[in-house]
N, C-alpha and C. Protein backbone atom coordinates (compact mmCIF):
# COMPACT_ATOMS: atom_id res chain seq x y z
N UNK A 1 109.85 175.19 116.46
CA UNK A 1 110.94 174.34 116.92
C UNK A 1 111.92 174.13 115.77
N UNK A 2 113.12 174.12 116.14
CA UNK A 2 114.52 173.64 114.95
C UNK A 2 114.65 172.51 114.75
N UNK A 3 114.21 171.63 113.30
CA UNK A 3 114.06 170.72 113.36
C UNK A 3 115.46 170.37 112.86
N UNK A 4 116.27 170.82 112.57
CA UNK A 4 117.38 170.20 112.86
C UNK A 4 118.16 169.69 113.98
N UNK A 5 117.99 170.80 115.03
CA UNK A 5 118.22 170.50 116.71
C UNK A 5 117.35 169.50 117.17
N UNK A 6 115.85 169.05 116.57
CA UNK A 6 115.23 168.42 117.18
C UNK A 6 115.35 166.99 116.82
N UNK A 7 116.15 166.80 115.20
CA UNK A 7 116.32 165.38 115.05
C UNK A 7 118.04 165.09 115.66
N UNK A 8 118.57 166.25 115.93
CA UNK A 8 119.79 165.83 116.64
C UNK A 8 119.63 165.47 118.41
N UNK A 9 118.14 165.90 118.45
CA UNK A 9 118.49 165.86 120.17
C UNK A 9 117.54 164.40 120.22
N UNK A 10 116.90 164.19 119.46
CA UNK A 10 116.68 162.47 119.18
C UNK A 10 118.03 161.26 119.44
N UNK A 11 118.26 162.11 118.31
CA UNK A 11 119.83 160.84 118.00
C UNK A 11 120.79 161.02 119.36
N UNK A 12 120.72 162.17 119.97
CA UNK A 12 121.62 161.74 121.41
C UNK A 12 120.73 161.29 122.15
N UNK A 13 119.78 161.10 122.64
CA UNK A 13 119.04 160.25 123.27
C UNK A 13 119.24 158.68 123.00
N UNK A 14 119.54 158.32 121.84
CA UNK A 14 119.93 156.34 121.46
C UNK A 14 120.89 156.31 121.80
N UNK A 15 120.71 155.20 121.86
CA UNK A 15 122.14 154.17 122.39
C UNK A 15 123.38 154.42 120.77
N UNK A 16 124.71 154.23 121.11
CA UNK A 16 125.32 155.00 120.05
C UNK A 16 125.24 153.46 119.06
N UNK A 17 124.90 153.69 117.67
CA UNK A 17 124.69 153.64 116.37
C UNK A 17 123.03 152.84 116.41
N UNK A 18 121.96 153.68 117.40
CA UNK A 18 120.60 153.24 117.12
C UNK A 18 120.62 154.47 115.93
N UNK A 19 119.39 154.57 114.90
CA UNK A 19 118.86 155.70 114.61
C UNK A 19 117.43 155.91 114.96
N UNK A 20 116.90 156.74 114.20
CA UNK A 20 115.61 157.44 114.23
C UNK A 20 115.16 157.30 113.04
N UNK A 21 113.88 157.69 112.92
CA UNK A 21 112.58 157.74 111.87
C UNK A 21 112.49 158.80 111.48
N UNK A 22 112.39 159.73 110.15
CA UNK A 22 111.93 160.55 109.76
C UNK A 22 110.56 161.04 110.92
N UNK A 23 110.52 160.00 110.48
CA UNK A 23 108.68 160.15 111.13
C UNK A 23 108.71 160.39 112.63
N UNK A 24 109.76 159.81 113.24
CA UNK A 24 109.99 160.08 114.74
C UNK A 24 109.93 162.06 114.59
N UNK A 25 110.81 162.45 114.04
CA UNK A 25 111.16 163.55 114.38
C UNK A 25 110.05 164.64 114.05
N UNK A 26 109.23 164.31 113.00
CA UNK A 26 108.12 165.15 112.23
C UNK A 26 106.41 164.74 113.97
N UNK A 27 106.86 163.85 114.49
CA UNK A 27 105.97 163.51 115.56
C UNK A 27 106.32 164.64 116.70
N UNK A 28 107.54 164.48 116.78
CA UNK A 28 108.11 165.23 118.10
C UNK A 28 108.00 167.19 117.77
N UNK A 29 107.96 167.33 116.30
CA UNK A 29 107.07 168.84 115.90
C UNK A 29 106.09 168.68 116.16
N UNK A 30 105.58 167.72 115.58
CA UNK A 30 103.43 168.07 115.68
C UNK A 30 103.25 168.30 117.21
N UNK A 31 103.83 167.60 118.21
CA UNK A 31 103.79 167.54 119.50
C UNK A 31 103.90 168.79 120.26
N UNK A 32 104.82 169.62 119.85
CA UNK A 32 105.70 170.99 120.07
C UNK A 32 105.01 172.09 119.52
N UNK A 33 103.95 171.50 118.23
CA UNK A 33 103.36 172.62 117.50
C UNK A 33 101.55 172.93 118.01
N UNK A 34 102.14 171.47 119.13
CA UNK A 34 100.27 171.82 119.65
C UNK A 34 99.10 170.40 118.68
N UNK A 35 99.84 170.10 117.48
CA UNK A 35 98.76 169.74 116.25
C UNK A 35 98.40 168.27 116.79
N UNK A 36 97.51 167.39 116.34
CA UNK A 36 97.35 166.21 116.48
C UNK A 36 97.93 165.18 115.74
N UNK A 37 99.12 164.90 117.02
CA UNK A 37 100.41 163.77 116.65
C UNK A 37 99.93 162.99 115.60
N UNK A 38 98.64 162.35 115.94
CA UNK A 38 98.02 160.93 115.64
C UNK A 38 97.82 160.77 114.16
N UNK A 39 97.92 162.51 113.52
CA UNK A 39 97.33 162.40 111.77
C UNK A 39 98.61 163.71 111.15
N UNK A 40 98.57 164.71 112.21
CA UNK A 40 98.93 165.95 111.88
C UNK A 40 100.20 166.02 111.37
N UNK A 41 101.15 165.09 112.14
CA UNK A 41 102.63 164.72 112.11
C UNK A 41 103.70 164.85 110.31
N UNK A 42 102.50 164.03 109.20
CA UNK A 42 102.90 163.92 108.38
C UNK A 42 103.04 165.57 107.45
N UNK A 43 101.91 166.61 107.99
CA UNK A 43 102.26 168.02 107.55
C UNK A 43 103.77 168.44 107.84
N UNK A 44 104.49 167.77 108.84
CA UNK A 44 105.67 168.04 108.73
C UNK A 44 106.73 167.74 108.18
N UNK A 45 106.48 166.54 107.47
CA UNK A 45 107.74 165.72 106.56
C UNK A 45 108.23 166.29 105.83
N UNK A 46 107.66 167.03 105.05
CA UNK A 46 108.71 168.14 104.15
C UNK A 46 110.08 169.22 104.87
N UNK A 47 109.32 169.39 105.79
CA UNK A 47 110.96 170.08 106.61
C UNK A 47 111.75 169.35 107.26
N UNK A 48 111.08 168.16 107.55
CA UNK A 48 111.77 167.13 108.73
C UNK A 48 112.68 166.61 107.21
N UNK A 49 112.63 166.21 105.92
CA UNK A 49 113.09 165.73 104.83
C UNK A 49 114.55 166.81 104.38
N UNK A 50 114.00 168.46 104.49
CA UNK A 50 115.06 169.37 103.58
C UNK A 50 115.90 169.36 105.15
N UNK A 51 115.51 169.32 106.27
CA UNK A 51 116.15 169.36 107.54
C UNK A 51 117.85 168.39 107.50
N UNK A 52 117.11 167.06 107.12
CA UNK A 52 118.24 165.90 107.34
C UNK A 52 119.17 166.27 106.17
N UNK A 53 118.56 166.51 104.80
CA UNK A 53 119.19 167.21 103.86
C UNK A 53 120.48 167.58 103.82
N UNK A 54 120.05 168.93 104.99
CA UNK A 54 121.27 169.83 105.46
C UNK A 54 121.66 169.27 106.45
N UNK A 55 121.60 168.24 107.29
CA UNK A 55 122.40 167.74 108.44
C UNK A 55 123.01 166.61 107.23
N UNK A 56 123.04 165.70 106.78
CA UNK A 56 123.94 165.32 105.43
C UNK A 56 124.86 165.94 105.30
N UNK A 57 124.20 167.09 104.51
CA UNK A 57 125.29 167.95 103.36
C UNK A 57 126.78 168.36 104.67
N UNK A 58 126.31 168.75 105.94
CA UNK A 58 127.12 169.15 106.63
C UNK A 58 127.97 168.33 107.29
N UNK A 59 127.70 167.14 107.47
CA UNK A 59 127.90 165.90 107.58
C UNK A 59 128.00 165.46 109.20
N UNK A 60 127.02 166.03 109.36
CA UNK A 60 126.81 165.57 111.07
C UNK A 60 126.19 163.96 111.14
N UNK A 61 125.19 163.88 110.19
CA UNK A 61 124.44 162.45 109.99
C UNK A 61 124.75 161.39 109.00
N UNK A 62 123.94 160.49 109.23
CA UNK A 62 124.33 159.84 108.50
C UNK A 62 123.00 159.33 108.13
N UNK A 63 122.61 158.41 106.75
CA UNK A 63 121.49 157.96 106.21
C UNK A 63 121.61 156.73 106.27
N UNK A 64 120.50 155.37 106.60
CA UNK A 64 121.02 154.06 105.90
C UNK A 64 119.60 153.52 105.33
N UNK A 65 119.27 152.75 104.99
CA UNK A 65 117.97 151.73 104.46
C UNK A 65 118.44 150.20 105.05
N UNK A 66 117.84 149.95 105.42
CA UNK A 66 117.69 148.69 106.39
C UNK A 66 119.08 147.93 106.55
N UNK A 67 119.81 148.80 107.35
CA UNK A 67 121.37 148.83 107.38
C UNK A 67 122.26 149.15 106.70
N UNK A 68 121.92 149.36 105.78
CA UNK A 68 122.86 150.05 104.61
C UNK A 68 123.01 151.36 104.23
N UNK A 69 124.26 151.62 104.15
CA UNK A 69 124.82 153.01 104.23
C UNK A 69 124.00 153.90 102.61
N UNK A 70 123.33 154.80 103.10
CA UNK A 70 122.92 155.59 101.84
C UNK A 70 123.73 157.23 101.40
N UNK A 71 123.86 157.27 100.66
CA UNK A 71 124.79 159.01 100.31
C UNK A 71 123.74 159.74 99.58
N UNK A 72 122.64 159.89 99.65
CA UNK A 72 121.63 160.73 99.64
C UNK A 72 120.08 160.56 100.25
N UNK A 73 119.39 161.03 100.40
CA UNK A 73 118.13 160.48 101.15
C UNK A 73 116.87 160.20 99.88
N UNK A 74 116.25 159.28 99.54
CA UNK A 74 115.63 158.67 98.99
C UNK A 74 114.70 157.23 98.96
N UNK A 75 113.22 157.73 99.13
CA UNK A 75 112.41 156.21 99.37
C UNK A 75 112.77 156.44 101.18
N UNK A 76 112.39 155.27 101.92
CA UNK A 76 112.32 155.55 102.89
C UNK A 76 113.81 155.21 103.74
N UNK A 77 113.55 155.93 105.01
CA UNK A 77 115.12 155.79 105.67
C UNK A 77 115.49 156.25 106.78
N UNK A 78 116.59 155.51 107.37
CA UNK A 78 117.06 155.90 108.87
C UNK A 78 117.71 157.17 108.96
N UNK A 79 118.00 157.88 110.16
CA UNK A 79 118.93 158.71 110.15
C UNK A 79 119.78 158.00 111.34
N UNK A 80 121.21 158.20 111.57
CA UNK A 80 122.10 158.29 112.42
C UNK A 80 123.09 158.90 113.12
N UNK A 81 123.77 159.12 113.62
CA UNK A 81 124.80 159.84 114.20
C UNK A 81 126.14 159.02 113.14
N UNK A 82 126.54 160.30 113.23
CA UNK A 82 128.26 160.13 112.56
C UNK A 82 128.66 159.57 113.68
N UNK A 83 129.35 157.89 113.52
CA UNK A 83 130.38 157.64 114.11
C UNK A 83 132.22 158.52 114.15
């Protein structure tokens, strides 16, 4: 699965300026990959991490920490839709 398509087809699913969880999106692979959501999920954080990366750099998303706007991804954090 494209986990870039897959944390974008998250974020159109919210209401406009909810975000998502890293962790939401690395769930919705393990799910897709067959693995067990319940533990397996976190084998995916490393792509679900270089994924948002490049949705950043391109500037489709956006990052925040408990409402606050972030300009790189670091420690833990939301993703959002570009207003």
């Amino acid at each position: 699965m494209d986990v870039q398509g897959a944390t974008l087809r998250l974020l159109a699913a919210r209401a406009p300026g909810a975000t998502v969880c890293p962790s939401e999106v690395a769930r919705v692979l393990a799910k897709a990959a067959g693995a067990d959501v319940a533990g397996d999920w976190r084998h995916f954080m490393p792509a679900v991490h270089a994924a948002v990366d490049g949705l950043v750099e391109a500037g489709a998303v956006r990052l925040s920490r408990k409402g606050r706007p972030m300009a790189v991804r670091a420690g833990p954090y939301r993703i959002g839709r570009v207003d």
